[in-house]
Protein backbone atom coordinates (compact mmCIF):
# COMPACT_ATOMS: atom_id res chain seq x y z
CA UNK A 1 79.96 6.82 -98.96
CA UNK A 2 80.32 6.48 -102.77
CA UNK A 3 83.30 6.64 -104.58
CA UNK A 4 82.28 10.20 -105.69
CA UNK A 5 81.45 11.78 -102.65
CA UNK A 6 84.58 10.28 -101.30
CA UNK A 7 86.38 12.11 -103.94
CA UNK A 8 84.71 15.45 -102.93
CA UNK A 9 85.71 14.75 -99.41
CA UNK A 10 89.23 14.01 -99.86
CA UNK A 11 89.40 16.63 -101.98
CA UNK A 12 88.10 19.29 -99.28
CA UNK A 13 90.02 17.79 -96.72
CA UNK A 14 93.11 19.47 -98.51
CA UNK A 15 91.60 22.69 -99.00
CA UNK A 16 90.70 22.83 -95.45
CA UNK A 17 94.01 22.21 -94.03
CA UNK A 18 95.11 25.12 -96.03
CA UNK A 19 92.10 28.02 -94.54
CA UNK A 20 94.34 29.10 -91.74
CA UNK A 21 97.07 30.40 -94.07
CA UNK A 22 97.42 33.24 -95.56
CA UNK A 23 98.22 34.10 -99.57
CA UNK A 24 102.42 34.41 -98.34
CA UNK A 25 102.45 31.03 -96.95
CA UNK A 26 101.79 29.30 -99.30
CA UNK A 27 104.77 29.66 -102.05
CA UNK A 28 107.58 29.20 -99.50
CA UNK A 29 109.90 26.46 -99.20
CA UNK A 30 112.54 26.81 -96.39
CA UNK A 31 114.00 23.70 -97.17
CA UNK A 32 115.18 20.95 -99.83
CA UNK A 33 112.50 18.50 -98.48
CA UNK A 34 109.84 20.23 -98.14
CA UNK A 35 106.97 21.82 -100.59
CA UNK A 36 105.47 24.90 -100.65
CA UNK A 37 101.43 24.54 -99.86
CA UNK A 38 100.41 25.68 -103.17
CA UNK A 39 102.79 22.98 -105.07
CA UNK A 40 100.84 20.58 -102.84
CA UNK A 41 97.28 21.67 -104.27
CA UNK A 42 98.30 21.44 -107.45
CA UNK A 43 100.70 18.49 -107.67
CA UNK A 44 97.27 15.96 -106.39
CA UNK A 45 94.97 17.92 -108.67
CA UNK A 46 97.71 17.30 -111.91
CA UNK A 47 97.65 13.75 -110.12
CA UNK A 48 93.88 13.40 -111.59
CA UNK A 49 93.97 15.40 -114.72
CA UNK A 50 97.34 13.16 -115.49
CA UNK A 51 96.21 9.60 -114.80
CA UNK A 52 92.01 9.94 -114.79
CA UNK A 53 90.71 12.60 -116.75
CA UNK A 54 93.10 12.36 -120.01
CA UNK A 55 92.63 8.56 -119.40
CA UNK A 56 89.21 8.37 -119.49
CA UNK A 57 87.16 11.22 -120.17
CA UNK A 58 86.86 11.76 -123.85
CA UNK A 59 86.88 15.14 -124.96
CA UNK A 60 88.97 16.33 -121.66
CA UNK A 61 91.26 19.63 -122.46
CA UNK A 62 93.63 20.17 -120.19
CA UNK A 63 93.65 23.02 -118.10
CA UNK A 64 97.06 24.42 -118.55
CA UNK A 65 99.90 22.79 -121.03
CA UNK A 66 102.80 23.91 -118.44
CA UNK A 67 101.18 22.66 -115.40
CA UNK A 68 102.37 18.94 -115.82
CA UNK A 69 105.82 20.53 -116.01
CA UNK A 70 105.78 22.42 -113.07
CA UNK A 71 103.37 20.07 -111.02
CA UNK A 72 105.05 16.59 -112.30
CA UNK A 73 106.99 15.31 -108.66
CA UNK A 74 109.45 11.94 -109.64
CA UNK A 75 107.05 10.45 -112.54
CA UNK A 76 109.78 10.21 -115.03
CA UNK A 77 107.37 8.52 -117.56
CA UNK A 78 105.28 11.12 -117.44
CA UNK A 79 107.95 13.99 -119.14
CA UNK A 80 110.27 16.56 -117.86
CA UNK A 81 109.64 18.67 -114.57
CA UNK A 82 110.63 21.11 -112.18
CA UNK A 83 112.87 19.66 -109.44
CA UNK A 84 112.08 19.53 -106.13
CA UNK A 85 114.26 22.29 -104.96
CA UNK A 86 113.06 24.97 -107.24
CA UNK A 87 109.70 24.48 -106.36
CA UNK A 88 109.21 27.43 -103.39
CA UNK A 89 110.81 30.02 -106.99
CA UNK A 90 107.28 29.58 -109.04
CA UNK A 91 105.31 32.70 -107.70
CA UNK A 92 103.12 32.07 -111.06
CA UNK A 93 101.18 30.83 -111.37
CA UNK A 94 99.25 32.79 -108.33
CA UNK A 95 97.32 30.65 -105.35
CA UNK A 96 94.36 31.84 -106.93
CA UNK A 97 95.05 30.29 -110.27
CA UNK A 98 95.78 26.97 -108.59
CA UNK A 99 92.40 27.06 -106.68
CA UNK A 100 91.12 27.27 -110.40
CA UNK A 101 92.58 24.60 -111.44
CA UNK A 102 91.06 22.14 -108.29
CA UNK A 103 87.92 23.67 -109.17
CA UNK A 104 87.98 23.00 -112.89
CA UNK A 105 89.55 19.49 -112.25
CA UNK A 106 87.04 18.65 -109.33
CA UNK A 107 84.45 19.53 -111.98
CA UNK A 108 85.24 17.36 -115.03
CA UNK A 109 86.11 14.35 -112.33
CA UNK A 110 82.41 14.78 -111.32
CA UNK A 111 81.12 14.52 -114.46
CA UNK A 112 83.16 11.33 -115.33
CA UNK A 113 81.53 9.80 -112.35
CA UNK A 114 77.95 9.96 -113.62
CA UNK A 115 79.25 7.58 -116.17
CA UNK A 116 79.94 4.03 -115.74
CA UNK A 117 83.25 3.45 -114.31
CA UNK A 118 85.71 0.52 -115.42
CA UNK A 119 87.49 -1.96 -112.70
CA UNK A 120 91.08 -0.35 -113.91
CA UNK A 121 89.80 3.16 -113.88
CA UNK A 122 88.03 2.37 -110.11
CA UNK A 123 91.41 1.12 -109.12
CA UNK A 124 93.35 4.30 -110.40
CA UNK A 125 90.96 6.48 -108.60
CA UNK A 126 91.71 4.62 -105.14
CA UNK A 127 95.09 4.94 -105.60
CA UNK A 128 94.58 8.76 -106.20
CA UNK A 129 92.74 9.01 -102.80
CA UNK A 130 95.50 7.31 -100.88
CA UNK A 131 98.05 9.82 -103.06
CA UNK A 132 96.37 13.01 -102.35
CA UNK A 133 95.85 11.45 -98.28
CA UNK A 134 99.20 11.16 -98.33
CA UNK A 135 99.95 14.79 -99.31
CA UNK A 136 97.60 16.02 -97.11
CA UNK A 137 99.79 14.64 -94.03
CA UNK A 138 102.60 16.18 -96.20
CA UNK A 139 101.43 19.32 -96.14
CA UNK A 140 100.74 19.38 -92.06
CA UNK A 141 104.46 18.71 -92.21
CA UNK A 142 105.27 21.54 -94.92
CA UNK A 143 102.94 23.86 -92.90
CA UNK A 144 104.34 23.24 -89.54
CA UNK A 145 107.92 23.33 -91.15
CA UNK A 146 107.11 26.92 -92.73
CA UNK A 147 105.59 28.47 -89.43
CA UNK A 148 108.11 27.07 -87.08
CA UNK A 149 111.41 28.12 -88.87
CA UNK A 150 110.06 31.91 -88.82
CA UNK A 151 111.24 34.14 -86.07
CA UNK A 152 108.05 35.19 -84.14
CA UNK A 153 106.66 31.13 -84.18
CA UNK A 154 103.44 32.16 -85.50
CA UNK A 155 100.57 29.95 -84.95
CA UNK A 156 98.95 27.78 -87.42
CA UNK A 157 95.65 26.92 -85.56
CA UNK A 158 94.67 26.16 -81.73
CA UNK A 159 94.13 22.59 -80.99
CA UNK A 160 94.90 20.67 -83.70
CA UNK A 161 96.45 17.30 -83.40
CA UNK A 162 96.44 17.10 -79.52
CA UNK A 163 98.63 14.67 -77.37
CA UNK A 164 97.57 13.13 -74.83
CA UNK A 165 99.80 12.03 -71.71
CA UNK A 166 101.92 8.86 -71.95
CA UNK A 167 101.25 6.35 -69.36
CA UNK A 168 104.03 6.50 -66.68
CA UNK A 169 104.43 2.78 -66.32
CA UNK A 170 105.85 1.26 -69.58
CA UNK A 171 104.63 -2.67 -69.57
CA UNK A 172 106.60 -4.44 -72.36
CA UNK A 173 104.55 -7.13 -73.66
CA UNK A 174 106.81 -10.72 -74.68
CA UNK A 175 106.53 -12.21 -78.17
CA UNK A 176 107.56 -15.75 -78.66
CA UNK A 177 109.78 -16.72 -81.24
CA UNK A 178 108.57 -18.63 -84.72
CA UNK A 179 107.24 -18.05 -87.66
CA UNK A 180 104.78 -15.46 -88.49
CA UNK A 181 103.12 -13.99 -91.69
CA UNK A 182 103.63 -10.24 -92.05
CA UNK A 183 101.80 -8.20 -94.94
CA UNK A 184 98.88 -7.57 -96.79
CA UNK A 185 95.95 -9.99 -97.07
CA UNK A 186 94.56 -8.42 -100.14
CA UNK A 187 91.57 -7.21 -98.24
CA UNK A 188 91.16 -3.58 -98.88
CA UNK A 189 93.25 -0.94 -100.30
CA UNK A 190 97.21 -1.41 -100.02
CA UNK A 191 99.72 0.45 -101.92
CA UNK A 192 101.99 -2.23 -104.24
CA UNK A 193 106.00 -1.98 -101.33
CA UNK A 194 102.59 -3.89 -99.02
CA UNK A 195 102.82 -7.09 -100.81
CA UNK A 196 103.49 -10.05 -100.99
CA UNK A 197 102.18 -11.54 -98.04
CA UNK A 198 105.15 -13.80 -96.50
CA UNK A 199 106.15 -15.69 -93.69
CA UNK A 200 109.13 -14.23 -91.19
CA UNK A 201 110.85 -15.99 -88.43
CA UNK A 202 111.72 -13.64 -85.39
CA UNK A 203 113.28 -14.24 -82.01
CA UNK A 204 112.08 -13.62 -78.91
CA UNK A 205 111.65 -9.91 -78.08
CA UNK A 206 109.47 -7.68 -75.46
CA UNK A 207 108.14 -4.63 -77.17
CA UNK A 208 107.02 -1.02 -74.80
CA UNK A 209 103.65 -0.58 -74.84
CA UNK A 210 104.47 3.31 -74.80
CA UNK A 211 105.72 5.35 -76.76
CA UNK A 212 109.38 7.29 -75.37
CA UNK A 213 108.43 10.65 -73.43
CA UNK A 214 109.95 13.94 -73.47
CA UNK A 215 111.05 13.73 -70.14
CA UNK A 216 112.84 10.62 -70.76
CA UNK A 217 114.21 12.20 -73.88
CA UNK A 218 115.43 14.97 -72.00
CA UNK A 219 117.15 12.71 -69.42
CA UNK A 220 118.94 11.43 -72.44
CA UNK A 221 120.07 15.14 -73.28
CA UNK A 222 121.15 15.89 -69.96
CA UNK A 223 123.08 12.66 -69.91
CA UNK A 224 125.21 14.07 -72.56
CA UNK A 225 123.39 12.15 -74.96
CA UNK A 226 124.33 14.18 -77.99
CA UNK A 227 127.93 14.61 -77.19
CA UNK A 228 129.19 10.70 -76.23
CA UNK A 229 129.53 8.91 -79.54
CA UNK A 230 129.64 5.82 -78.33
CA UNK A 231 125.76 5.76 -78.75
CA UNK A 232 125.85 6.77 -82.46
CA UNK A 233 126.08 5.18 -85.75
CA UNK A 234 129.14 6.63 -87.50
CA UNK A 235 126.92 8.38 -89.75
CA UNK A 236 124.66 9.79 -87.41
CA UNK A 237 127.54 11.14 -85.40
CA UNK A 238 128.41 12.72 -88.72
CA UNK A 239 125.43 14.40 -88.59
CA UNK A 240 125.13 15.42 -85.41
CA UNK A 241 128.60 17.09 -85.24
CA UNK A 242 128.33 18.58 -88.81
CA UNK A 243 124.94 20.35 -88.30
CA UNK A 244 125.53 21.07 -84.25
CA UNK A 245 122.04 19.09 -83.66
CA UNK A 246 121.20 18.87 -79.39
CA UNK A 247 117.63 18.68 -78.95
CA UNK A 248 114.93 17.34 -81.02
CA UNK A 249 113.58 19.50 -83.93
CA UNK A 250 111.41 22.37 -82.79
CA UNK A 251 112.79 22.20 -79.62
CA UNK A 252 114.21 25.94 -78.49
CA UNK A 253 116.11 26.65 -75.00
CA UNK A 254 115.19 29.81 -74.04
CA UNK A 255 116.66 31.20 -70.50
CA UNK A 256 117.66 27.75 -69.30
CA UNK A 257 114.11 26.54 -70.30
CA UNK A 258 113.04 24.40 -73.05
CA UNK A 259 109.95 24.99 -74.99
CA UNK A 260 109.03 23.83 -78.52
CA UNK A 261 106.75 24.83 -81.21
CA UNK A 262 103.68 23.18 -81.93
CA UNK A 263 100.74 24.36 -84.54
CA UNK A 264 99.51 26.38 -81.81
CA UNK A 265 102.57 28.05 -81.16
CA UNK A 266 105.74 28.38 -79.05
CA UNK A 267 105.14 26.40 -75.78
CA UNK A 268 106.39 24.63 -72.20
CA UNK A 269 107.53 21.15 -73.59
CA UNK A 270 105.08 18.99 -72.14
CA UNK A 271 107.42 16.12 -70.27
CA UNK A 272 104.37 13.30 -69.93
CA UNK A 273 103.80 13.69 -74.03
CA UNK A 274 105.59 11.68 -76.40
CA UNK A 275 108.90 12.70 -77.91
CA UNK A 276 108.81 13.91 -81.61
CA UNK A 277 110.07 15.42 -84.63
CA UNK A 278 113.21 13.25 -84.26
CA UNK A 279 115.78 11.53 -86.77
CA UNK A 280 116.44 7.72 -87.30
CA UNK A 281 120.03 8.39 -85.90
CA UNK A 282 118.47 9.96 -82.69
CA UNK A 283 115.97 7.72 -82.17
CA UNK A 284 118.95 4.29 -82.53
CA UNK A 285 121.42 6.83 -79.89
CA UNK A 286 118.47 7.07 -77.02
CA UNK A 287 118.09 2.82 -77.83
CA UNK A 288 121.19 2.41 -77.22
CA UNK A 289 121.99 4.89 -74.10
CA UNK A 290 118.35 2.74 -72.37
CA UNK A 291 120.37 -0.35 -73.04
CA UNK A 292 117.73 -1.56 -75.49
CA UNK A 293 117.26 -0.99 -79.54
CA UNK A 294 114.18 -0.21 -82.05
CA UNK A 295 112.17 -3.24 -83.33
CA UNK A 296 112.34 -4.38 -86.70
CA UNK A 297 109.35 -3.59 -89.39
CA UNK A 298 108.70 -7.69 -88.91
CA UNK A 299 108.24 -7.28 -84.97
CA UNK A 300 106.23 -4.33 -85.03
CA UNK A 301 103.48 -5.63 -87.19
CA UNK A 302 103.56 -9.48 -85.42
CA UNK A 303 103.10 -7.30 -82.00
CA UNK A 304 101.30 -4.16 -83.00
CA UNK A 305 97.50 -5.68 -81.63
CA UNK A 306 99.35 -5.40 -78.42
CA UNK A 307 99.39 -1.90 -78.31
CA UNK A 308 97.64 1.03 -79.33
CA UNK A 309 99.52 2.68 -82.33
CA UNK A 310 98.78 5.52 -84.55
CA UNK A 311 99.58 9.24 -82.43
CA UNK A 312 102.90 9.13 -83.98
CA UNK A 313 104.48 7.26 -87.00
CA UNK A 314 107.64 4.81 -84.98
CA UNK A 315 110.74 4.21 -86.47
CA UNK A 316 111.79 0.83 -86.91
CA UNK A 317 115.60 -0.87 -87.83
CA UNK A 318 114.52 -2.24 -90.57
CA UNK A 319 115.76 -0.21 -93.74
CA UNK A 320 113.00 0.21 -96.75
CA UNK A 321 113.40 -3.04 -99.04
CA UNK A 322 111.33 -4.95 -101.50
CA UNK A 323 108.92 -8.22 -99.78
CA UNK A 324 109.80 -11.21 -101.50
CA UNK A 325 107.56 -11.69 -104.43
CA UNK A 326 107.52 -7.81 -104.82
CA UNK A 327 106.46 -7.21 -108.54
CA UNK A 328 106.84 -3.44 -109.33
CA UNK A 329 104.26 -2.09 -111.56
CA UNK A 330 104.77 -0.94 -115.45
CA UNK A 331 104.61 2.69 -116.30
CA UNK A 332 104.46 5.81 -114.20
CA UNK A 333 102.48 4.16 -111.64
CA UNK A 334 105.30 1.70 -110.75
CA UNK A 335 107.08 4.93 -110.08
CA UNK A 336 105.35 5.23 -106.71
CA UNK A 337 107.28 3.12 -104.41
CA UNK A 338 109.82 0.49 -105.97
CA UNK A 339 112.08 3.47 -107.49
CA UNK A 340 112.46 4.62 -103.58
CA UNK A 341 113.95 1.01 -101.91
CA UNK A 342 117.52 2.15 -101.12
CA UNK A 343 118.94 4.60 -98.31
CA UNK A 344 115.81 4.59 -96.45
CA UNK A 345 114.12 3.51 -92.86
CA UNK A 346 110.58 2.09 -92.97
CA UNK A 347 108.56 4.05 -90.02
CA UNK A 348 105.47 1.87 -89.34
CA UNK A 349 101.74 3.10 -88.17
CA UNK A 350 100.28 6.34 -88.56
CA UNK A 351 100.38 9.38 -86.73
CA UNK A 352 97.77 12.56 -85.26
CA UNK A 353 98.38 14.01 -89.31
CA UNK A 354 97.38 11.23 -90.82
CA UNK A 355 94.05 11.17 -92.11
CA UNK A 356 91.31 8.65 -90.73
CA UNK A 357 91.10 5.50 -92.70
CA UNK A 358 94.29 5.86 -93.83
CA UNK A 359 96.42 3.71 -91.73
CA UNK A 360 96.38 0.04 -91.51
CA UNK A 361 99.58 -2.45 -89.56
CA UNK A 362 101.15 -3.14 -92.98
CA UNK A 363 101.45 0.21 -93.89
CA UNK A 364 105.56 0.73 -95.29
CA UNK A 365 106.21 4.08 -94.59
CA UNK A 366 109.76 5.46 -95.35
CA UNK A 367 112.42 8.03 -95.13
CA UNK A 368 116.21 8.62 -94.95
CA UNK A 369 117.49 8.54 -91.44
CA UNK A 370 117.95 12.32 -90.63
CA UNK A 371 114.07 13.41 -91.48
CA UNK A 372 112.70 14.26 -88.54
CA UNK A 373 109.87 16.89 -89.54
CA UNK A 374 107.48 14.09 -89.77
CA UNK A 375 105.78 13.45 -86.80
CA UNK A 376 107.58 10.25 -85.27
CA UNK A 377 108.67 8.67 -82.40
CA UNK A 378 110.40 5.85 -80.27
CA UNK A 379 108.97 2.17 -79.03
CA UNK A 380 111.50 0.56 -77.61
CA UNK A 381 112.24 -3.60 -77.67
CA UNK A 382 114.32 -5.53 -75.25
């Protein structure tokens, strides 16, 4: 594939996750963290008018002068914008006007790639297909966030990112103690919180090679899981007291029966699948009631050929800090990642939303402790 017909495809790929909705979805925003759908369209398109076409194409005019404004997410370099929780008010401009603005953008990026194409400006547009990848898991989030939080549970699409049954035995697999090298060998696209490649000593461990079920999450519920702090971190028992939290997200008891929604709509949990949707504080509580604890960014990745990874993004203990050697980036692009190392829990390996070829074992990916409408789960380490 070249780099412009990878463009075209990533660029599809978002357009496509968005042809089940219809025109109402896609302004709403039921929540600080989340993003409407149409923000999402137009945030990766301003992505490559910002950085690539007023870069390099000469001649380029802009499509609209308030769209970097209302489009901008955290790039302070780039100039003022709307904040994040004002973004489900913009009505205007109209899901129509945005898909005019992918289509004009999508045009002028094709013609800058019949001309010949500079190392830096071949490295900006990789970074741009990793950004908009991102944003398409993003929006499965958003999406699934926006359907499930409305009263009839509508559904999104049938049969879209299945699970398959967990193994019932769980074999944990023994890792000797020493010194290892953890991050990215340079091979290949990594994003800049990757690097530098170092050397980590770690203790013995055993790591699960399964993923937690929902039927051993629910034993954990039924335990009283939710209500014995002795489990928690002080902060997490903040959170589950302050915002009366019992069950994973989506999950709904209805007449003594759980069920939970999925894309395809409200359903009978499924007890062999793996649990989801879950906070950091949840996941350290069920670690602790099993008598074992999460694994550490630095043991995942030393044990991760192991076991097969990648249905659901695992939260680790290890909170989101720079690699030694860690040079952030000048400019707006520098922006991306360093700005973000504080009050955050790195999740490592990928999940059933996140699109093919992007995920790799040194992938850093983060958020605070009580997101849980990413799709995550639980390995456990003894």
């Amino acid at each position: 594939m070249t780099l412009q017909e990878k463009f075209n495809f990533v660029r599809a790929a978002c357009e496509n996750l968005c042809r089940p909705l219809i025109t109402e979805d896609y302004s709403v925003q039921p929540s600080l963290f989340a993003s409407p759908p149409k923000w999402h369209l137009a945030h990766v398109t301003w992505f490559w008018e910002q950085f690539v076409l007023t870069q390099y194409l000469s001649g380029y005019e802009v499509f609209d002068d308030d769209f970097s404004f209302l489009f901008n997410s955290y790039y302070n370099n780039v100039g003022k914008r709307v904040l994040r929780p004002v973004r489900g008010l913009m009505t205007r401009p109209s899901v129509e006007d945005v898909y005019r603005y992918r289509a004009y953008v999508n045009e002028n990026m094709n013609k800058l790639f019949e001309k010949e194409l500079s190392a830096e400006l071949i490295a900006t547009i990789e970074i741009g297909f990793n950004h908009e990848q991102q944003h398409q898991e993003l929006l499965v989030y958003d999406i699934k966030y926006i359907l499930g939080n409305q009263p009839t549970f509508p559904a999104y699409a049938k049969n879209v990112f299945t699970f398959k049954k967990v193994p019932s035995a769980n074999i944990f697999h023994k890792i000797s103690a020493g010194v290892y090298e953890i991050g990215h060998d340079g091979n290949g696209f990594a994003f800049d919180n990757e690097f530098g490649r170092h050397k980590t000593y770690i203790q013995d461990f055993e790591i699960a090679d399964r993923l937690v079920t929902n039927a051993e999450y629910l034993e954990f519920m039924q335990a009283g899981g939710y209500s014995d702090f002795n489990f928690w971190h002080d902060e997490g028992w903040q959170w589950v007291t302050s915002n009366q939290v019992n069950a994973p997200l989506y999950w709904h008891e209805i007449e003594g029966s759980w069920q939970y929604y999925e894309l395809g709509g409200l359903q009978q949990i499924a007890l062999e699948e793996p649990v989801r949707h879950i906070s950091f504080y949840e996941a350290f509580a069920f670690a602790q009631w099993k008598g074992m604890r999460l694994p550490t960014e630095q043991e995942w990745e030393v044990a991760a050929s192991k076991f097969d990874w990648g249905l659901l993004w695992e939260w680790t203990n290890s909170a989101y800090l720079a690699y030694p050697g860690y040079v952030k980036q000048p400019g707006a692009i520098g922006e991306y990642n360093g700005k973000f190392m504080i009050n955050q829990m790195v999740l490592r390996g990928a999940s059933v939303a996140t699109p093919k070829e992007h995920s790799r074992k040194t992938y850093r990916n983060f958020f605070h402790p009580d997101m849980r409408w990413q799709y995550n789960g639980i390995r456990l380490v003894k």
